[in-house]
C-alpha atoms as a PDB file:
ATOM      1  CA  UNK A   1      -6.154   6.421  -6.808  1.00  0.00           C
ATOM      2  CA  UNK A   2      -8.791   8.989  -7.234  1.00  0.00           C
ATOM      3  CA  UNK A   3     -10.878  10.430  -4.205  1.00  0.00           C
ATOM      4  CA  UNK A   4     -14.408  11.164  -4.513  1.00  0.00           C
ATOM      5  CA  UNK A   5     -17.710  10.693  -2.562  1.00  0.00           C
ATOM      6  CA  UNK A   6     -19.184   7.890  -3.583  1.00  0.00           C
ATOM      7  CA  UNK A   7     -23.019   8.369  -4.187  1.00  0.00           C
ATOM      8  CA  UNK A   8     -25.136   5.028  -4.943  1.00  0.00           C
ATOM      9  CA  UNK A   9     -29.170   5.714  -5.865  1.00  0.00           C
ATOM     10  CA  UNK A  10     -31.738   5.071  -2.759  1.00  0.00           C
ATOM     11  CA  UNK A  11     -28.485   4.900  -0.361  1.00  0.00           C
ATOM     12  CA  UNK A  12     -27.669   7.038   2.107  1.00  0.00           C
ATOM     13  CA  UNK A  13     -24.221   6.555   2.784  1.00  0.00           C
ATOM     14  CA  UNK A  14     -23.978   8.810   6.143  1.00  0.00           C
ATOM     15  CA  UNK A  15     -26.400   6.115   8.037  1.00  0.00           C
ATOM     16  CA  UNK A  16     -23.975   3.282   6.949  1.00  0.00           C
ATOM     17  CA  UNK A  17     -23.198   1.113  10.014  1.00  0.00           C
ATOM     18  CA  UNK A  18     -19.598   0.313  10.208  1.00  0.00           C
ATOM     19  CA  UNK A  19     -19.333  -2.255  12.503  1.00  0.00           C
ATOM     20  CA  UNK A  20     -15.830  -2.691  14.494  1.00  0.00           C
ATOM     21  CA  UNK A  21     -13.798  -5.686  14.437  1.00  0.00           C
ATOM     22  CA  UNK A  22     -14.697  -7.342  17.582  1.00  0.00           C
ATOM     23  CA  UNK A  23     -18.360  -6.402  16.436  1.00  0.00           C
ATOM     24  CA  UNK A  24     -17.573  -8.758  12.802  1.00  0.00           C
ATOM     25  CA  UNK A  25     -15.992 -11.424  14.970  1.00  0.00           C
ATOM     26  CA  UNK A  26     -18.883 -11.472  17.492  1.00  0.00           C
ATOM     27  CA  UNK A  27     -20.880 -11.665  15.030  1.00  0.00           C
ATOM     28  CA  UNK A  28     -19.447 -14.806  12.817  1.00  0.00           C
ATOM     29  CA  UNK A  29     -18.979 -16.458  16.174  1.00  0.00           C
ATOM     30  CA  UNK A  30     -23.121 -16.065  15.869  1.00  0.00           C
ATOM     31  CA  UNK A  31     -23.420 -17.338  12.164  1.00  0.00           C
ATOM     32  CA  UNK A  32     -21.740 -20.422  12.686  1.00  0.00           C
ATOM     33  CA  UNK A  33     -23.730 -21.840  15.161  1.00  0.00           C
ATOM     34  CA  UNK A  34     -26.962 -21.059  13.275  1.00  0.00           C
ATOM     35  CA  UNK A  35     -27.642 -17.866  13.668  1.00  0.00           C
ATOM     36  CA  UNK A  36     -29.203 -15.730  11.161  1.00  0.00           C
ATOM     37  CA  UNK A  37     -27.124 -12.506  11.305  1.00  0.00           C
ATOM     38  CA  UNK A  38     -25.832 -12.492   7.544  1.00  0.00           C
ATOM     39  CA  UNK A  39     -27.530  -9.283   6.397  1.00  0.00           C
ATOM     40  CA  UNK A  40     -26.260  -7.721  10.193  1.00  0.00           C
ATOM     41  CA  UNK A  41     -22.651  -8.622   8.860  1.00  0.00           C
ATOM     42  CA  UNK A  42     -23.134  -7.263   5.306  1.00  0.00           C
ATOM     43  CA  UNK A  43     -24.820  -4.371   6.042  1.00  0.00           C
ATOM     44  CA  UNK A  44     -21.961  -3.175   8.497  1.00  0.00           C
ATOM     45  CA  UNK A  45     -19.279  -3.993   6.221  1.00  0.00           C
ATOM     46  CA  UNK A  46     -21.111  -2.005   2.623  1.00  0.00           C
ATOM     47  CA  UNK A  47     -18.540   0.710   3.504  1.00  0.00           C
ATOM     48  CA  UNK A  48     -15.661  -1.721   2.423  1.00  0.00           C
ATOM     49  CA  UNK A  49     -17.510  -1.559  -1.266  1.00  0.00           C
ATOM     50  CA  UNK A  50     -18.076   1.840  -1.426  1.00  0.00           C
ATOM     51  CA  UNK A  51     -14.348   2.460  -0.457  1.00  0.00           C
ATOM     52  CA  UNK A  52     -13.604  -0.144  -3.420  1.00  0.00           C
ATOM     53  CA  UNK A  53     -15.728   2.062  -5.836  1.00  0.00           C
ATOM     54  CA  UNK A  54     -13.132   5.039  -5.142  1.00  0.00           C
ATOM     55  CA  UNK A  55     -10.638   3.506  -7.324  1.00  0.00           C
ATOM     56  CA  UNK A  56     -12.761   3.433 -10.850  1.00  0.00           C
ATOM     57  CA  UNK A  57     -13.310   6.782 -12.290  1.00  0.00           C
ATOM     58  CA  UNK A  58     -17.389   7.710 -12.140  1.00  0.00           C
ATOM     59  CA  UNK A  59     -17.196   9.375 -15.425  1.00  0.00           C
ATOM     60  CA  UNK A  60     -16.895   6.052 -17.097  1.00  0.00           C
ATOM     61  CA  UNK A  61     -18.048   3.667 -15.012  1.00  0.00           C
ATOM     62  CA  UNK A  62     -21.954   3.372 -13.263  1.00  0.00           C
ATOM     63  CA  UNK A  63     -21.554   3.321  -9.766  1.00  0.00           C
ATOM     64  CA  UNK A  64     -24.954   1.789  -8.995  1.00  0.00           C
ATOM     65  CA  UNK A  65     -23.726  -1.408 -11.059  1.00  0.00           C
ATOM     66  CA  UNK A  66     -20.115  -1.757  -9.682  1.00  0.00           C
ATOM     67  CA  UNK A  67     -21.761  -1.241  -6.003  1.00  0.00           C
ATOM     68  CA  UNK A  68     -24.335  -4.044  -6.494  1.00  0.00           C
ATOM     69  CA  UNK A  69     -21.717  -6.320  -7.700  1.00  0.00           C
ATOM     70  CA  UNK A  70     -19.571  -4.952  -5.248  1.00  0.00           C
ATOM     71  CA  UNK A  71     -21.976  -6.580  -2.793  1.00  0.00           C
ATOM     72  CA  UNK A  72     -21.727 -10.008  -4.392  1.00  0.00           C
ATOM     73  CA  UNK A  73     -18.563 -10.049  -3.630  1.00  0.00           C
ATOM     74  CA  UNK A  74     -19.135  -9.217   0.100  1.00  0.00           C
ATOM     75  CA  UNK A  75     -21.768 -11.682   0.062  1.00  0.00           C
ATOM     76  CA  UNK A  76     -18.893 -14.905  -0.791  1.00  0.00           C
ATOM     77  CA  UNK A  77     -16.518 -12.948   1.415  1.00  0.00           C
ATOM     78  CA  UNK A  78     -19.042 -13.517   4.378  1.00  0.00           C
ATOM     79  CA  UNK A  79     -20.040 -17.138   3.255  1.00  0.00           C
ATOM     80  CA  UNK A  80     -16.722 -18.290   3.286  1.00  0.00           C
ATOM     81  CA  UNK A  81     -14.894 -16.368   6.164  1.00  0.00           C
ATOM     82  CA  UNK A  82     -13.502 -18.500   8.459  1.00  0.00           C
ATOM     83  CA  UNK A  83     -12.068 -17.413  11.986  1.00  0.00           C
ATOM     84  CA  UNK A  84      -9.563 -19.788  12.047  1.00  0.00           C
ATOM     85  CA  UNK A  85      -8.112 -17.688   9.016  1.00  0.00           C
ATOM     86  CA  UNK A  86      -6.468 -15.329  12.198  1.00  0.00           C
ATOM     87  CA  UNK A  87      -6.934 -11.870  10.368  1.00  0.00           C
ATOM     88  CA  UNK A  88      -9.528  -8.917   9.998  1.00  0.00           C
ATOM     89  CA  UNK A  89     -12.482  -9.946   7.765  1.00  0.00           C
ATOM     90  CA  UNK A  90     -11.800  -6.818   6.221  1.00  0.00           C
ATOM     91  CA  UNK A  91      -8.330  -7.985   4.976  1.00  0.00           C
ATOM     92  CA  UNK A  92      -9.973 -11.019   3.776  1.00  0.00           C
ATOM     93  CA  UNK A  93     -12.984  -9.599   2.151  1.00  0.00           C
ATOM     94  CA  UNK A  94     -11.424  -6.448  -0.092  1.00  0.00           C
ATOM     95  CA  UNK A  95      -9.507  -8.506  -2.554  1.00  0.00           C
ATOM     96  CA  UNK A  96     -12.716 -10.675  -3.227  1.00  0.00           C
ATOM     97  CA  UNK A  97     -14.949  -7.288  -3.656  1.00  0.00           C
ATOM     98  CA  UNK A  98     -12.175  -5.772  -6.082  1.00  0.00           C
ATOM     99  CA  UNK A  99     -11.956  -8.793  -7.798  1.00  0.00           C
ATOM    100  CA  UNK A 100     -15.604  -8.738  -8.280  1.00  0.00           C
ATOM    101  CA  UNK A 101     -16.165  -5.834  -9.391  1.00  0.00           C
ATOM    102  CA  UNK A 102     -13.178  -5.814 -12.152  1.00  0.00           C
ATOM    103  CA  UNK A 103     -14.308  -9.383 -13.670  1.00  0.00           C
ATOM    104  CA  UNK A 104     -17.431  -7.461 -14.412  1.00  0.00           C
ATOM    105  CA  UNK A 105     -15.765  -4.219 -15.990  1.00  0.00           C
ATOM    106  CA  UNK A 106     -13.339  -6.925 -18.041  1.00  0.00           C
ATOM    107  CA  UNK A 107     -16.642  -9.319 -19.289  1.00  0.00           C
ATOM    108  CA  UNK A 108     -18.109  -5.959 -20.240  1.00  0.00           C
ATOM    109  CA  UNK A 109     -15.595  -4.267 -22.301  1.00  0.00           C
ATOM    110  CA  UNK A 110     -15.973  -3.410 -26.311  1.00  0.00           C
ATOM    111  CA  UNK A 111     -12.269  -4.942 -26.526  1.00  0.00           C
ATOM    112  CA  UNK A 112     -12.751  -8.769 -27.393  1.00  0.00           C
ATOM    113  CA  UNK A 113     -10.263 -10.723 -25.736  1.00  0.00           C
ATOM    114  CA  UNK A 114      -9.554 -14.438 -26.955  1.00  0.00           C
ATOM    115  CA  UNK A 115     -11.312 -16.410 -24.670  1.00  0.00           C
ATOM    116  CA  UNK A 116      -8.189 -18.787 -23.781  1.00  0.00           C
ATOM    117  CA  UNK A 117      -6.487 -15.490 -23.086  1.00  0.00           C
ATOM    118  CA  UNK A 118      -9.341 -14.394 -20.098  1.00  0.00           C
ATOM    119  CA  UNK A 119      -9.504 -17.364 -18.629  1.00  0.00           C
ATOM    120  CA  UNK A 120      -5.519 -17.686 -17.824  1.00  0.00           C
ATOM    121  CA  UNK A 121      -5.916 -14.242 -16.591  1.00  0.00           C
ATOM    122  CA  UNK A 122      -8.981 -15.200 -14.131  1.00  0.00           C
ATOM    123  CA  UNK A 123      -7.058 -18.289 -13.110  1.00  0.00           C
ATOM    124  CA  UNK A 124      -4.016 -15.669 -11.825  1.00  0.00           C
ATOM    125  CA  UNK A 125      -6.217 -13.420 -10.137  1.00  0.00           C
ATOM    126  CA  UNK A 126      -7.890 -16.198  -8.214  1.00  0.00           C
ATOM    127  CA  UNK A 127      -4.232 -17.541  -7.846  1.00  0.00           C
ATOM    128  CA  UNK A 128      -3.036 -14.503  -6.574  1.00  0.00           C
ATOM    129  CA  UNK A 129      -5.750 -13.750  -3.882  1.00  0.00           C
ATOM    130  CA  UNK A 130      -5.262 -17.617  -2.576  1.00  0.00           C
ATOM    131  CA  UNK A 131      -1.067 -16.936  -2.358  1.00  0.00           C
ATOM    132  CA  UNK A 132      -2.121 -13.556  -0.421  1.00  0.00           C
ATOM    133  CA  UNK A 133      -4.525 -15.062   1.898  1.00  0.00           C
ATOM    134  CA  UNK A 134      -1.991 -18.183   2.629  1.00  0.00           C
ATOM    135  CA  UNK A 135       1.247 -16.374   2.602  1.00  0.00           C
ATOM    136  CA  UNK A 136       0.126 -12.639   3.526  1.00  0.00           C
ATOM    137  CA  UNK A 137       2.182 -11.291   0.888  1.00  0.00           C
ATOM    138  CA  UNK A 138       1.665 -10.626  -3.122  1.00  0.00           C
ATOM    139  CA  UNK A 139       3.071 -13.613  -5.302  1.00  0.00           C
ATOM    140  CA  UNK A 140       6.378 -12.375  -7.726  1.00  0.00           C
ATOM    141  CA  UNK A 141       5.883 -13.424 -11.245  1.00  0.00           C
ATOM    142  CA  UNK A 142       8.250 -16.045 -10.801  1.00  0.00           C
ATOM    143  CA  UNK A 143       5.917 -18.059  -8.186  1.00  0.00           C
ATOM    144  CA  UNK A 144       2.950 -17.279 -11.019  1.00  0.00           C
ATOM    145  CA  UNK A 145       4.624 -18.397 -14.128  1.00  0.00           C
ATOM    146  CA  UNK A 146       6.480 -21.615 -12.274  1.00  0.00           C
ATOM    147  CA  UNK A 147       2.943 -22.297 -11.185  1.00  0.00           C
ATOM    148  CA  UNK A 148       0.734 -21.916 -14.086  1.00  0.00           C
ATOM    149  CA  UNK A 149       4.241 -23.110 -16.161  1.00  0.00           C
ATOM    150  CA  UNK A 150       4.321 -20.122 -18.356  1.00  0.00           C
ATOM    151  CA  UNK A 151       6.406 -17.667 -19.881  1.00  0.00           C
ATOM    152  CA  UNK A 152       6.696 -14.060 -18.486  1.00  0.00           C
ATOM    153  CA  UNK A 153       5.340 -12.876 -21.927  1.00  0.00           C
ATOM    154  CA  UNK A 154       2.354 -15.032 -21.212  1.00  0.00           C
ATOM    155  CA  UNK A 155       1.695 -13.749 -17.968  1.00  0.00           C
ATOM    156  CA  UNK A 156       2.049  -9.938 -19.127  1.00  0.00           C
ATOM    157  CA  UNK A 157      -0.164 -10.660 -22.099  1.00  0.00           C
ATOM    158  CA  UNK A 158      -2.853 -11.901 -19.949  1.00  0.00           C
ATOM    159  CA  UNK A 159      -2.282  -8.663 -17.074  1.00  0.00           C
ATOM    160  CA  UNK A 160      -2.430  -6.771 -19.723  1.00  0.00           C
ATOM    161  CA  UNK A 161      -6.096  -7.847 -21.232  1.00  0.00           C
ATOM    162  CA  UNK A 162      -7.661  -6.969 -17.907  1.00  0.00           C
ATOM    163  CA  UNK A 163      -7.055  -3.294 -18.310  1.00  0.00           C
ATOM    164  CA  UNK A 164      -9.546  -0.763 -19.246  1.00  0.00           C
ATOM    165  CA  UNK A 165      -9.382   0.281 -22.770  1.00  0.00           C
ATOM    166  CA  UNK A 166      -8.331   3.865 -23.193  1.00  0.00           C
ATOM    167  CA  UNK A 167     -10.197   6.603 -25.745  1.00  0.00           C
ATOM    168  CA  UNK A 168      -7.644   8.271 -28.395  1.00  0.00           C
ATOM    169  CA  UNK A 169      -9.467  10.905 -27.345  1.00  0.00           C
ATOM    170  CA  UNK A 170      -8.224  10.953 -23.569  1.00  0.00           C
ATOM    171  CA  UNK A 171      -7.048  13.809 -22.361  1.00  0.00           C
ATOM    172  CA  UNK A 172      -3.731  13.270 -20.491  1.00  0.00           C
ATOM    173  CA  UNK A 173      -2.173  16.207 -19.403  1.00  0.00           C
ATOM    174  CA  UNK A 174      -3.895  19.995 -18.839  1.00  0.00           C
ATOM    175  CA  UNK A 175      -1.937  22.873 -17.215  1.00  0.00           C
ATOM    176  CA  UNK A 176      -4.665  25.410 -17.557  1.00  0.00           C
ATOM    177  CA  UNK A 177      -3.685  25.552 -21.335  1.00  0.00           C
ATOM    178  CA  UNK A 178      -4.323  23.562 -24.409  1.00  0.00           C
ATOM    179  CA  UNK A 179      -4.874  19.776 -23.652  1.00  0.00           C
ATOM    180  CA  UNK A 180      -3.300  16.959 -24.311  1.00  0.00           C
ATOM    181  CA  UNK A 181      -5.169  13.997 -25.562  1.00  0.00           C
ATOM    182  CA  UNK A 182      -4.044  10.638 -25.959  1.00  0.00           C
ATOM    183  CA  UNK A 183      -3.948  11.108 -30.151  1.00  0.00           C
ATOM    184  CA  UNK A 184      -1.308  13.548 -29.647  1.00  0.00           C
ATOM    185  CA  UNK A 185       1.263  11.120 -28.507  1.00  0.00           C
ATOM    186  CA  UNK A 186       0.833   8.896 -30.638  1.00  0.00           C
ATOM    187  CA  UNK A 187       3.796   8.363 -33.274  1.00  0.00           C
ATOM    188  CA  UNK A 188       3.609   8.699 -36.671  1.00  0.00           C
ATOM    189  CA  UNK A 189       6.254   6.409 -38.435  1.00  0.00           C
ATOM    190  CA  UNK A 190       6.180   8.855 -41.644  1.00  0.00           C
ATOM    191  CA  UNK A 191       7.804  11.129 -39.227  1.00  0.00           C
ATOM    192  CA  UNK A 192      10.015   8.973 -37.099  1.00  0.00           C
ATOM    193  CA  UNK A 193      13.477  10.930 -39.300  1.00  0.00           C
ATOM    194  CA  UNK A 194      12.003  14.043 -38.282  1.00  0.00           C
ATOM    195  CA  UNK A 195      11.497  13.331 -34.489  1.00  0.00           C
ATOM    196  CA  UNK A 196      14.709  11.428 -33.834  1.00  0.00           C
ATOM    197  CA  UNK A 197      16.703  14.557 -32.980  1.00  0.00           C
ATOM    198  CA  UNK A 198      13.586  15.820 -30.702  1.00  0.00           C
ATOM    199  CA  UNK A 199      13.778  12.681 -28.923  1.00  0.00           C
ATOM    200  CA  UNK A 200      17.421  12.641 -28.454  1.00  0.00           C
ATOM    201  CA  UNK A 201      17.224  15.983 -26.966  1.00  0.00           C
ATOM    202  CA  UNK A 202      14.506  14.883 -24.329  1.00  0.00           C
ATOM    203  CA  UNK A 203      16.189  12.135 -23.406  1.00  0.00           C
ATOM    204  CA  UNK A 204      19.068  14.486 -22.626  1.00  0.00           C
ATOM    205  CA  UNK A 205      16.673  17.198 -20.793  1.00  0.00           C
ATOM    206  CA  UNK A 206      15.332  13.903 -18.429  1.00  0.00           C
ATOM    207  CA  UNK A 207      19.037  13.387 -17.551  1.00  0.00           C
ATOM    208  CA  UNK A 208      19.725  17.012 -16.116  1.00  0.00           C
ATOM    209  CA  UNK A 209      16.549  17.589 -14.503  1.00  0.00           C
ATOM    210  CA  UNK A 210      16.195  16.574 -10.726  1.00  0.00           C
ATOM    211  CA  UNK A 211      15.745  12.777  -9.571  1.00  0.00           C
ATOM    212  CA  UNK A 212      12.102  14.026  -8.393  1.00  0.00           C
ATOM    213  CA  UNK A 213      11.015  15.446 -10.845  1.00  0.00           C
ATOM    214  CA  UNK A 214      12.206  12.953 -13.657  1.00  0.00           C
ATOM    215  CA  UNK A 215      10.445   9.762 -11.966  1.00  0.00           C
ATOM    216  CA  UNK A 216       7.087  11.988 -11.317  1.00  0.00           C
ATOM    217  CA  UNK A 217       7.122  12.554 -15.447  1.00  0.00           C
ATOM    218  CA  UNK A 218       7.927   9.222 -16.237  1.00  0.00           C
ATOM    219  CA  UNK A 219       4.994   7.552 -13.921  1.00  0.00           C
ATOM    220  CA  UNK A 220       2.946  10.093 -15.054  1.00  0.00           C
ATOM    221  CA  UNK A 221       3.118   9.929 -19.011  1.00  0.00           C
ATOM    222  CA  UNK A 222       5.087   6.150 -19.037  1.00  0.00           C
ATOM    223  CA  UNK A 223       3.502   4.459 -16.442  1.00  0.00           C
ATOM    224  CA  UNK A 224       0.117   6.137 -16.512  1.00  0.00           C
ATOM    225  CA  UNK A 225      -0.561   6.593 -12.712  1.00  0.00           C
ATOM    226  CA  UNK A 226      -2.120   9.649 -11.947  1.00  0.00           C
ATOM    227  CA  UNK A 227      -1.279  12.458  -9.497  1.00  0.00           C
ATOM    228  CA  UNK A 228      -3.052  10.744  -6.385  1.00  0.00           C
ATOM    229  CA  UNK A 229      -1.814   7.674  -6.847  1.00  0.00           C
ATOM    230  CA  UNK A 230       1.908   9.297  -7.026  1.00  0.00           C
ATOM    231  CA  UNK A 231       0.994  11.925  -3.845  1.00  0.00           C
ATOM    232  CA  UNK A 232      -0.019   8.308  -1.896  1.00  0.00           C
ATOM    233  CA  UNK A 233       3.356   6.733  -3.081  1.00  0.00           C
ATOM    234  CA  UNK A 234       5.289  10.088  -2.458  1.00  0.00           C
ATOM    235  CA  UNK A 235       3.330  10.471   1.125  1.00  0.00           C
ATOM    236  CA  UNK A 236       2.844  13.569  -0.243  1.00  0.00           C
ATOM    237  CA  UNK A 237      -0.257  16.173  -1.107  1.00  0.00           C
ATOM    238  CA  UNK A 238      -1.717  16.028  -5.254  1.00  0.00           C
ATOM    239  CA  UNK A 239      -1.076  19.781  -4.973  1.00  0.00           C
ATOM    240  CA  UNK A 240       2.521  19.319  -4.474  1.00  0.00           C
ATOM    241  CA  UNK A 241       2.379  16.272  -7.185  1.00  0.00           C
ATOM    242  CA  UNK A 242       0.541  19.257  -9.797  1.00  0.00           C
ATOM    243  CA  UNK A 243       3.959  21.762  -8.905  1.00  0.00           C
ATOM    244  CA  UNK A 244       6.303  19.565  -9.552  1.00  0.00           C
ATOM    245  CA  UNK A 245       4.657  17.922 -12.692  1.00  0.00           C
ATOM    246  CA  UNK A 246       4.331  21.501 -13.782  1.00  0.00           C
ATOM    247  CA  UNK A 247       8.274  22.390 -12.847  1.00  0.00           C
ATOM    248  CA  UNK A 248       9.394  19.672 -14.440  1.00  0.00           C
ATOM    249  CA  UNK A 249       7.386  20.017 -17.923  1.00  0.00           C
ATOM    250  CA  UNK A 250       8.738  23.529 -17.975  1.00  0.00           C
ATOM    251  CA  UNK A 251      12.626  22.380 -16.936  1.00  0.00           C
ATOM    252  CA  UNK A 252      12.735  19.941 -19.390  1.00  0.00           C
ATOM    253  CA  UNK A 253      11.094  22.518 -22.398  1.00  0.00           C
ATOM    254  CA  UNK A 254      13.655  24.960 -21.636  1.00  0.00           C
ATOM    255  CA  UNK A 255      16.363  22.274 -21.787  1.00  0.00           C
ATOM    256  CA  UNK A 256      15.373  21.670 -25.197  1.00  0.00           C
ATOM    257  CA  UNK A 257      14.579  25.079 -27.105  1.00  0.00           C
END
């Protein structure tokens, strides 16, 4: 997940009110027995969107847009909070502000998506955030497809049309030398005969290098997570994620030279 101050036009985030939990509950308490305190609660809660917006990259996404739909979300979080739910409103309200905000990033993507295809995959998001707020957990695939009563292809084909289309032209991987972009690693079946023995020898290298270091290269440049997202996993600094990224591409070229 990448860290960044968040900056929204006409906002200063500094003067944000953050109100504390009693403070929300006191305040709901107020709002259901007629109260007008609704803009009190969302305005002391606008630092759960902003801390949302940390997780989309700025460079390709406009902050000012995800933080006003952000909002929206905080807005049905608020007007259907319930007490009786027994946990922070916090806890209830991010999952409805993420999901927000990445319905809007999926309806405004270049990638057309059959439309069957989106709505199965809005229908498992909502189911998901229901199963989470009932059961306090994450629903397995299993509970998903038994519910919806499809296969596990089904249910990866629609996960996978939510995500962000990538650029051929991303780069992936930049050690203070050339760059990597996205085009480079892409195969070329003309020269599949010629790679084979390449690829055999990696495979090899990724056996002999440390446990560490092999799962760090394989989120990285399999999975796709980048190095904050493995430091928070790792419970470890992005520095430290960089070294051993950078140990590990140079173990594994010398194992194959």
């Amino acid at each position: 997940m990448s860290k960044y101050k968040v900056d929204i036009t006409n906002l200063n985030t500094n003067d944000i009110k953050v109100l504390s939990n009693t403070e929300t509950i006191n305040l709901f308490k107020r709002l259901r027995s007629g109260e007008n305190v609704k803009e009190e609660i969302v305005n002391g809660n606008l630092k759960l969107v902003l801390s949302m917006l940390k997780r989309f990259p700025k460079d390709k996404h406009n902050m000012d847009d995800l933080f006003q739909i952000g909002c929206i979300g905080l807005i049905k979080a608020v007007d259907n909070f319930d007490l009786a739910y027994n946990c922070a409103f916090s806890t209830y309200a991010v999952p409805l502000i993420l999901g927000e905000i990445k319905r809007y990033i999926r309806d405004n993507t270049s990638l057309r998506i059959s439309r069957s295809i989106k709505d199965l995959s809005y229908q498992i998001l909502s189911f998901k955030e229901s199963y989470y707020n009932e059961h306090g957990k994450e629903a397995t695939s299993k509970v998903i497809t038994d519910h919806f009563h499809i296969t596990e292809y089904e249910l990866n084909e629609a996960l996978d049309s939510l995500k962000t289309p990538m650029s051929i032209f991303e780069p992936i991987y930049n050690d203070g030398g050339d760059t990597i972009y996205l085009e480079d690693q892409i195969a070329d079946k003309k020269e599949k005969n010629k790679d084979r023995d390449m690829l055999i020898s990696l495979r090899k290298a990724l056996t002999k290098i440390k446990d560490r270091e092999r799962n760090i290269l394989l989120e990285r440049f399999i999975v796709g997570k980048t190095q904050m997202e493995i430091a928070e996993s790792l419970n470890i600094s992005q520095a430290q994620v960089s070294r051993l990224e950078k140990n590990a591409i140079n173990n594994v070229r010398k194992l194959i030279k």
